[in-house]
C-alpha atoms as a PDB file:
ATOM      1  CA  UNK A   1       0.000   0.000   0.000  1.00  0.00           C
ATOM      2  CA  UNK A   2       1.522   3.516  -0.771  1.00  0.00           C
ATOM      3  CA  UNK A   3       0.271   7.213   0.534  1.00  0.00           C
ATOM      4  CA  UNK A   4       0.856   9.886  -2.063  1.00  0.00           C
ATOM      5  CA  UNK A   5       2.062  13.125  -0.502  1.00  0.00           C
ATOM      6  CA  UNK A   6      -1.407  14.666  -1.365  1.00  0.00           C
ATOM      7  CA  UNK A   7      -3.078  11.979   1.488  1.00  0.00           C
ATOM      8  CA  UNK A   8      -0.377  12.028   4.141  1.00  0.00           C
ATOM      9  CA  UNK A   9      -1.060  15.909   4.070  1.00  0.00           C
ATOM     10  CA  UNK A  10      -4.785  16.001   4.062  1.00  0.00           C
ATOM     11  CA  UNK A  11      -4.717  13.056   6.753  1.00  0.00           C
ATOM     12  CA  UNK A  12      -2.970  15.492   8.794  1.00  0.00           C
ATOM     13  CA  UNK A  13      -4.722  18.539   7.672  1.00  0.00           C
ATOM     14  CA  UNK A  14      -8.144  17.079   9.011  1.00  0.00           C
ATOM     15  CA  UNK A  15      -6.430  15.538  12.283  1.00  0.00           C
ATOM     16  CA  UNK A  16      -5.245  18.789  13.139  1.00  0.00           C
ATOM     17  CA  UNK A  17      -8.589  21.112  12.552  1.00  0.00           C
ATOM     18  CA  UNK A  18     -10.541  18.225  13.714  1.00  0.00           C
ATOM     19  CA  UNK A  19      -8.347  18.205  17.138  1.00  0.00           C
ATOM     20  CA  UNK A  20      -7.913  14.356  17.284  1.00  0.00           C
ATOM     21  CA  UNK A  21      -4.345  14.463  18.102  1.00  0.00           C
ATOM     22  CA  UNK A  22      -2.626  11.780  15.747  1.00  0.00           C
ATOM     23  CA  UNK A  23      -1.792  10.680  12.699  1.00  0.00           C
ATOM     24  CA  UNK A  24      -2.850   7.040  12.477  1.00  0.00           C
ATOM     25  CA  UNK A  25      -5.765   6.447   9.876  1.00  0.00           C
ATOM     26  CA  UNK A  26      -7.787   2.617   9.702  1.00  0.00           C
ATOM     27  CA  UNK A  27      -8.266   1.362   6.225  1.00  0.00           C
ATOM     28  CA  UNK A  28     -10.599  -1.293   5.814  1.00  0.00           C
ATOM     29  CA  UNK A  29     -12.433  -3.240   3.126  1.00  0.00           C
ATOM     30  CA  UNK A  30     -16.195  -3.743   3.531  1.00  0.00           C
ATOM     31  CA  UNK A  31     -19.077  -5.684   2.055  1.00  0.00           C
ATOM     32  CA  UNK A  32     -20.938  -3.038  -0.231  1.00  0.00           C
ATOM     33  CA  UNK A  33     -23.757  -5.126  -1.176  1.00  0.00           C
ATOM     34  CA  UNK A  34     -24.899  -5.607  -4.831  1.00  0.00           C
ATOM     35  CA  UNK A  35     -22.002  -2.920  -5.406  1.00  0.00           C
ATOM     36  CA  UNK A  36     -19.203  -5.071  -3.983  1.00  0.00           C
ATOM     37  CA  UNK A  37     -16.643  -4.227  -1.671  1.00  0.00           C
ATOM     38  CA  UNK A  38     -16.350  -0.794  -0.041  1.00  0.00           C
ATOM     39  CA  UNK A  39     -13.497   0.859   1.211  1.00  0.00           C
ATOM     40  CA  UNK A  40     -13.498   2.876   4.205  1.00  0.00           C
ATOM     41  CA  UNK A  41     -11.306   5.114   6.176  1.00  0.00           C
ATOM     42  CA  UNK A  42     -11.144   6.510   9.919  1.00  0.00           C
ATOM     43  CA  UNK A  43      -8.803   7.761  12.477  1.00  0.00           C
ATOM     44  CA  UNK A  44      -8.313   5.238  14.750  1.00  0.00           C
ATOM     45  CA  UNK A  45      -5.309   5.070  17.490  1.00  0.00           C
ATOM     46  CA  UNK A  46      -6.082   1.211  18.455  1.00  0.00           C
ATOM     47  CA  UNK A  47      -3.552  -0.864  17.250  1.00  0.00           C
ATOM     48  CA  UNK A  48      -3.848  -4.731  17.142  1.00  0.00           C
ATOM     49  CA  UNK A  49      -1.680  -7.214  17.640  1.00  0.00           C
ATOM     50  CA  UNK A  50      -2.797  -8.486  14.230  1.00  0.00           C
ATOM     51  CA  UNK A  51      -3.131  -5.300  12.184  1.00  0.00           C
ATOM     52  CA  UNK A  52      -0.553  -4.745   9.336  1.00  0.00           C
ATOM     53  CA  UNK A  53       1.215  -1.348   9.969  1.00  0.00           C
ATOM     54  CA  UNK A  54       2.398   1.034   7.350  1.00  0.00           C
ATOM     55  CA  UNK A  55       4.264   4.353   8.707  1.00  0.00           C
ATOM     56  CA  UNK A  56       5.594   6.905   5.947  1.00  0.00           C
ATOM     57  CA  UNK A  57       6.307  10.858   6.877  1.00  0.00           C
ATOM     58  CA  UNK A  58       4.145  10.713  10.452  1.00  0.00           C
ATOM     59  CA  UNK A  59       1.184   8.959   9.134  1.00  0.00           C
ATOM     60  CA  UNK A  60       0.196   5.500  10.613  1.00  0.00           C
ATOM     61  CA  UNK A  61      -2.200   3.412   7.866  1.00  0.00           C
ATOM     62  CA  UNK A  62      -3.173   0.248   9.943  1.00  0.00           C
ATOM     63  CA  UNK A  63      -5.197  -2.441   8.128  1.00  0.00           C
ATOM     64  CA  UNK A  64      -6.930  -5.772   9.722  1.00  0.00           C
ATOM     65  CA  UNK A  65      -5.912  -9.074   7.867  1.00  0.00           C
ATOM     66  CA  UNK A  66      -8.736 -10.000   6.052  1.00  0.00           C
ATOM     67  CA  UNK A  67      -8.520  -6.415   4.742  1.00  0.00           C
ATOM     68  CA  UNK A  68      -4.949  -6.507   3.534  1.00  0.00           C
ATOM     69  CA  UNK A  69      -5.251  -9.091   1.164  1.00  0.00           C
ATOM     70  CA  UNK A  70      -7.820  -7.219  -0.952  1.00  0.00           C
ATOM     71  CA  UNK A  71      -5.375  -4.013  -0.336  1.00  0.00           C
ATOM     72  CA  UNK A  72      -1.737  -4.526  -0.783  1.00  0.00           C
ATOM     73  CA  UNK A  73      -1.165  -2.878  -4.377  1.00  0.00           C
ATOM     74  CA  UNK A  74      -3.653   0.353  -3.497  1.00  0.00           C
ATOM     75  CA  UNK A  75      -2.539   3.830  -3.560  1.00  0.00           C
ATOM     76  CA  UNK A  76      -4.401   6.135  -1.168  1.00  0.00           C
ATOM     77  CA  UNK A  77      -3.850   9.735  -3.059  1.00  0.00           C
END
């Protein structure tokens, strides 16, 4: 999974107006229904003992198991 430079900004950008006091951002892939699967993105300071854990420039991207394997060649921009 890579960040672009345009994401690690903004994902600091909204964690600073928003207050929320880190940098560490949940990806996950969902069940969308007839649509398919769903992406989704929060803040999120938990870390698992079985999330996968991407750092690059101060931003955290942690990602559940089941989730990597449908996200390891996506670019977050």
């Amino acid at each position: 999974m890579e960040l672009t430079e345009l994401a690690k900004d903004k994902i600091k950008e909204i964690s600073d107006s928003e207050g929320i006091g880190h940098y560490i951002v949940r990806v996950k892939v969902m069940g969308g229904g007839c649509a398919g699967m769903m992406n989704d993105m929060s803040f999120d300071n938990i870390i698992k003992d079985t999330d996968q854990v991407i750092e690059s420039d101060g931003v955290t991207i942690i990602i559940d198991p089941v989730s990597f394997q449908y996200m390891q060649n996506t670019v977050i921009d």
